[in-house]
N, C-alpha and C. Protein backbone atom coordinates (compact mmCIF):
# COMPACT_ATOMS: atom_id res chain seq x y z
N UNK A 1 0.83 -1.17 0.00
CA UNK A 1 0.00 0.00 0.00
C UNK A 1 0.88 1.24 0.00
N UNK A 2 0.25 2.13 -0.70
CA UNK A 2 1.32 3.47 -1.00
C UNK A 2 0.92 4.04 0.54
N UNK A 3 2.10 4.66 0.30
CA UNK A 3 2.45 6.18 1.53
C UNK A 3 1.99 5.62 3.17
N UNK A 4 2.07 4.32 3.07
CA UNK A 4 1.99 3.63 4.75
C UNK A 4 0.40 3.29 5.36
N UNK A 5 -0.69 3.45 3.78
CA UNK A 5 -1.64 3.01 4.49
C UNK A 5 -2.19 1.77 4.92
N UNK A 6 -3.02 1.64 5.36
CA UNK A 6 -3.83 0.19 6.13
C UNK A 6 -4.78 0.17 5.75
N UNK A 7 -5.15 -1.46 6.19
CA UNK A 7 -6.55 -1.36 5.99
C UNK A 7 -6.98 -2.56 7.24
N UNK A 8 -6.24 -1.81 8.55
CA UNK A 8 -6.62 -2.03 10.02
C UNK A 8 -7.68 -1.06 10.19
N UNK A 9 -8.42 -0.89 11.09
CA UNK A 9 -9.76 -0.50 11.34
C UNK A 9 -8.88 0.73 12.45
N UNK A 10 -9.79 2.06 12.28
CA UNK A 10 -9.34 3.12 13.44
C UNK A 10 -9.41 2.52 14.40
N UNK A 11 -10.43 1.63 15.15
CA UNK A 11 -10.72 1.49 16.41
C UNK A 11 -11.26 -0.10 16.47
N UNK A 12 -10.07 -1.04 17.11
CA UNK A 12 -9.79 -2.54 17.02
C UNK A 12 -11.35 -2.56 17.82
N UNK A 13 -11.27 -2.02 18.92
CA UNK A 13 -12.51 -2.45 19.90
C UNK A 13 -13.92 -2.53 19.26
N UNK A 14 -14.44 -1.56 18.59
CA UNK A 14 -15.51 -1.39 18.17
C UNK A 14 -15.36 -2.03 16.64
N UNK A 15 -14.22 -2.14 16.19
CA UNK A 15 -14.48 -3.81 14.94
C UNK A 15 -14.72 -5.05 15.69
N UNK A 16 -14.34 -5.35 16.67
CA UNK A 16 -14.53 -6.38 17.34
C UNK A 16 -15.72 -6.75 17.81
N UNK A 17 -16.39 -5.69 18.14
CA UNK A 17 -18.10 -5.36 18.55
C UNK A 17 -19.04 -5.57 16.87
N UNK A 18 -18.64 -4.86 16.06
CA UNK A 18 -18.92 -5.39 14.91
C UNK A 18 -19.07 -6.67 14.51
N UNK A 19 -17.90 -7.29 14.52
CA UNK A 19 -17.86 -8.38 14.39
C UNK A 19 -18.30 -9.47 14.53
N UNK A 20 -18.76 -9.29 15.94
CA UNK A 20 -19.59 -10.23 16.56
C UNK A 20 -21.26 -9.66 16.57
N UNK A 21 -21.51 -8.62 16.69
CA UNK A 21 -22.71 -8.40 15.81
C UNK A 21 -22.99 -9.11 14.47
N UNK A 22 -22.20 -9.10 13.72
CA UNK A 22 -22.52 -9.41 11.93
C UNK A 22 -22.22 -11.25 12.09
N UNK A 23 -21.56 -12.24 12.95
CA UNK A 23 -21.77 -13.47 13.18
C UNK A 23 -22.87 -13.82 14.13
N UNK A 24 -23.22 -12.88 14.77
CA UNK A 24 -24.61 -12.91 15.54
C UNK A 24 -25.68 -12.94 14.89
N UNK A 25 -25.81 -11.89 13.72
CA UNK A 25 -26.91 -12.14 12.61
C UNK A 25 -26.47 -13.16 11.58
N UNK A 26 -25.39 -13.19 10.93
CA UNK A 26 -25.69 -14.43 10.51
C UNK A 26 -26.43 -15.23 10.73
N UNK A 27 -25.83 -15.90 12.19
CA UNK A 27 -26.38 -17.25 12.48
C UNK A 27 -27.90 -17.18 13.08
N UNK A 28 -28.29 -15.73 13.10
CA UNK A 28 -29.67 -15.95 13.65
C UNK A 28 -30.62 -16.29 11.53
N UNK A 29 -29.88 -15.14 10.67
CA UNK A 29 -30.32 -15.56 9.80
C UNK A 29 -30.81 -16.94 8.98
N UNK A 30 -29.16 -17.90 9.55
CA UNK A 30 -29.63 -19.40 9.11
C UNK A 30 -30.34 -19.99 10.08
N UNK A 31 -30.51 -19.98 11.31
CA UNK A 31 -31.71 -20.30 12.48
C UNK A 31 -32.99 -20.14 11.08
N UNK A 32 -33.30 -18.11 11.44
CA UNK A 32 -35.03 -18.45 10.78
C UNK A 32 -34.79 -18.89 9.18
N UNK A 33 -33.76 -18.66 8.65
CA UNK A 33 -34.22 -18.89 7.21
C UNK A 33 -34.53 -20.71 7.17
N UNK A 34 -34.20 -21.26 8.16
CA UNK A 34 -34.67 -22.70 8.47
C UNK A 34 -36.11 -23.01 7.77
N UNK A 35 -36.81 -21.72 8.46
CA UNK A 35 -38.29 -22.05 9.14
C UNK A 35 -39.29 -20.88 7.88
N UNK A 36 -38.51 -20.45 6.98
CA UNK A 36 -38.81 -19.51 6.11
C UNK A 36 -38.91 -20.49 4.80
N UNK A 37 -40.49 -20.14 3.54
CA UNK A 37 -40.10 -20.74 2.30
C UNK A 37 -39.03 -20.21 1.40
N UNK A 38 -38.54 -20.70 0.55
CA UNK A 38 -37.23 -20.40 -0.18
C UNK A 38 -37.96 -19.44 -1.11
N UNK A 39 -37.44 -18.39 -1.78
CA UNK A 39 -38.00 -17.01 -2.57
C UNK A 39 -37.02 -16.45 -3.56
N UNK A 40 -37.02 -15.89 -4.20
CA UNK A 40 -36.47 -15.28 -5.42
C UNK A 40 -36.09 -13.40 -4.39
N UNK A 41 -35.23 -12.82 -4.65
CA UNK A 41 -34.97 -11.45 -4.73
C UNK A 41 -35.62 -10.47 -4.98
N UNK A 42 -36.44 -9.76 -4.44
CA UNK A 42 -36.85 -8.59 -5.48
C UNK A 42 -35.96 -7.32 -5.82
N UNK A 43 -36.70 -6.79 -6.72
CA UNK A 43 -35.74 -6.25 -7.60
C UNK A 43 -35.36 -5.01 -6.70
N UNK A 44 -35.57 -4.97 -5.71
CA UNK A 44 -35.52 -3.38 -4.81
C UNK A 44 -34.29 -3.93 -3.94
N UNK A 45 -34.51 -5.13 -3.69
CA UNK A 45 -33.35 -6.14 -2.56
C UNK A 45 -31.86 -6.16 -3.46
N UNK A 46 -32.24 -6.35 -4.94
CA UNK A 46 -31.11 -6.70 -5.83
C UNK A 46 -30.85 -4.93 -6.19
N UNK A 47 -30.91 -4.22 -6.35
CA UNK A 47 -30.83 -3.24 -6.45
C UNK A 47 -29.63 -2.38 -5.21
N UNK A 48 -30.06 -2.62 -4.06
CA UNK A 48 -29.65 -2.46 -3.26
C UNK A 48 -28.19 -2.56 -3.08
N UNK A 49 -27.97 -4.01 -3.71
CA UNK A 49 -26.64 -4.19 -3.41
C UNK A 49 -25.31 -3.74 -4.90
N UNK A 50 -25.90 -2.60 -5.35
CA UNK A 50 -25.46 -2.02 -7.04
C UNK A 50 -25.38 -0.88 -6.76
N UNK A 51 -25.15 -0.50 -5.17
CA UNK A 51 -24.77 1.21 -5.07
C UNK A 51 -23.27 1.10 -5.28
N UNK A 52 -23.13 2.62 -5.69
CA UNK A 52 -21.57 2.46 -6.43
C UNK A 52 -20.43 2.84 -5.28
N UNK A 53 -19.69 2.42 -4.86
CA UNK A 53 -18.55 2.30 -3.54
C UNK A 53 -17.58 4.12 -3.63
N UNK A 54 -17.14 4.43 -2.70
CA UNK A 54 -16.86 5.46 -2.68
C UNK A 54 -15.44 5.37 -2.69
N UNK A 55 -14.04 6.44 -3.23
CA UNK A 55 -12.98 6.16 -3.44
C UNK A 55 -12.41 6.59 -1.35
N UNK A 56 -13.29 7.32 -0.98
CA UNK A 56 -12.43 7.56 0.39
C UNK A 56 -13.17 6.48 1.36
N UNK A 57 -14.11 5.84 1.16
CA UNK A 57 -14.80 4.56 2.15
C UNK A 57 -15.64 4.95 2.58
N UNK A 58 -16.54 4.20 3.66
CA UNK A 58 -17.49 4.91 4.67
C UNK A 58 -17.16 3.76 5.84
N UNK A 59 -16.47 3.11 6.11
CA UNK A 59 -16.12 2.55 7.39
C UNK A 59 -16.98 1.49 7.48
N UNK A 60 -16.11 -0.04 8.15
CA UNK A 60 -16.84 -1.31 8.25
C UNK A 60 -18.32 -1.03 8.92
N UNK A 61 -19.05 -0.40 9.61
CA UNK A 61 -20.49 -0.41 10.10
C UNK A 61 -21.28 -0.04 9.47
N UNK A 62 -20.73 1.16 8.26
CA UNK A 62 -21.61 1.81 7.01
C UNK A 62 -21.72 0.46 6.43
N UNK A 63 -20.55 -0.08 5.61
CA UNK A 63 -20.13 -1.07 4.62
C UNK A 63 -21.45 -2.23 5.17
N UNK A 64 -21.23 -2.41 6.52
CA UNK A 64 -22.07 -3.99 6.80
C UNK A 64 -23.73 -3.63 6.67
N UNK A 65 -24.03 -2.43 7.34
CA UNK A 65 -25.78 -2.08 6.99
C UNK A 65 -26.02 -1.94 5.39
């Protein structure tokens, strides 16, 4: 990486809190999607994930919502 940057998180503690938030939903996700019928995307859901990324970031908690 040029000129000494990273791509360590400002603040280890609160990635760590993250972290375990976003494996917390996961696994609650595969829990109900158990008990859920299987479905197709709609186009507002697929859409969603086609916003265009920014060159300065918005930080892992923006990135994960």
């Amino acid at each position: 990486m040029a000129n000494g940057e990273t791509l360590d998180p400002e603040n280890w503690e609160e990635f760590r809190i993250l972290g375990h938030k976003m494996l917390d939903d996961v696994i609650t996700h595969i829990i109900e999607s158990k008990t859920q019928p299987a479905r197709l995307a709609t186009k507002e859901e697929i859409s969603g994930l086609t916003i265009p990324l920014s060159k300065e970031g918005e930080g892992e908690k923006a990135a994960y919502e």
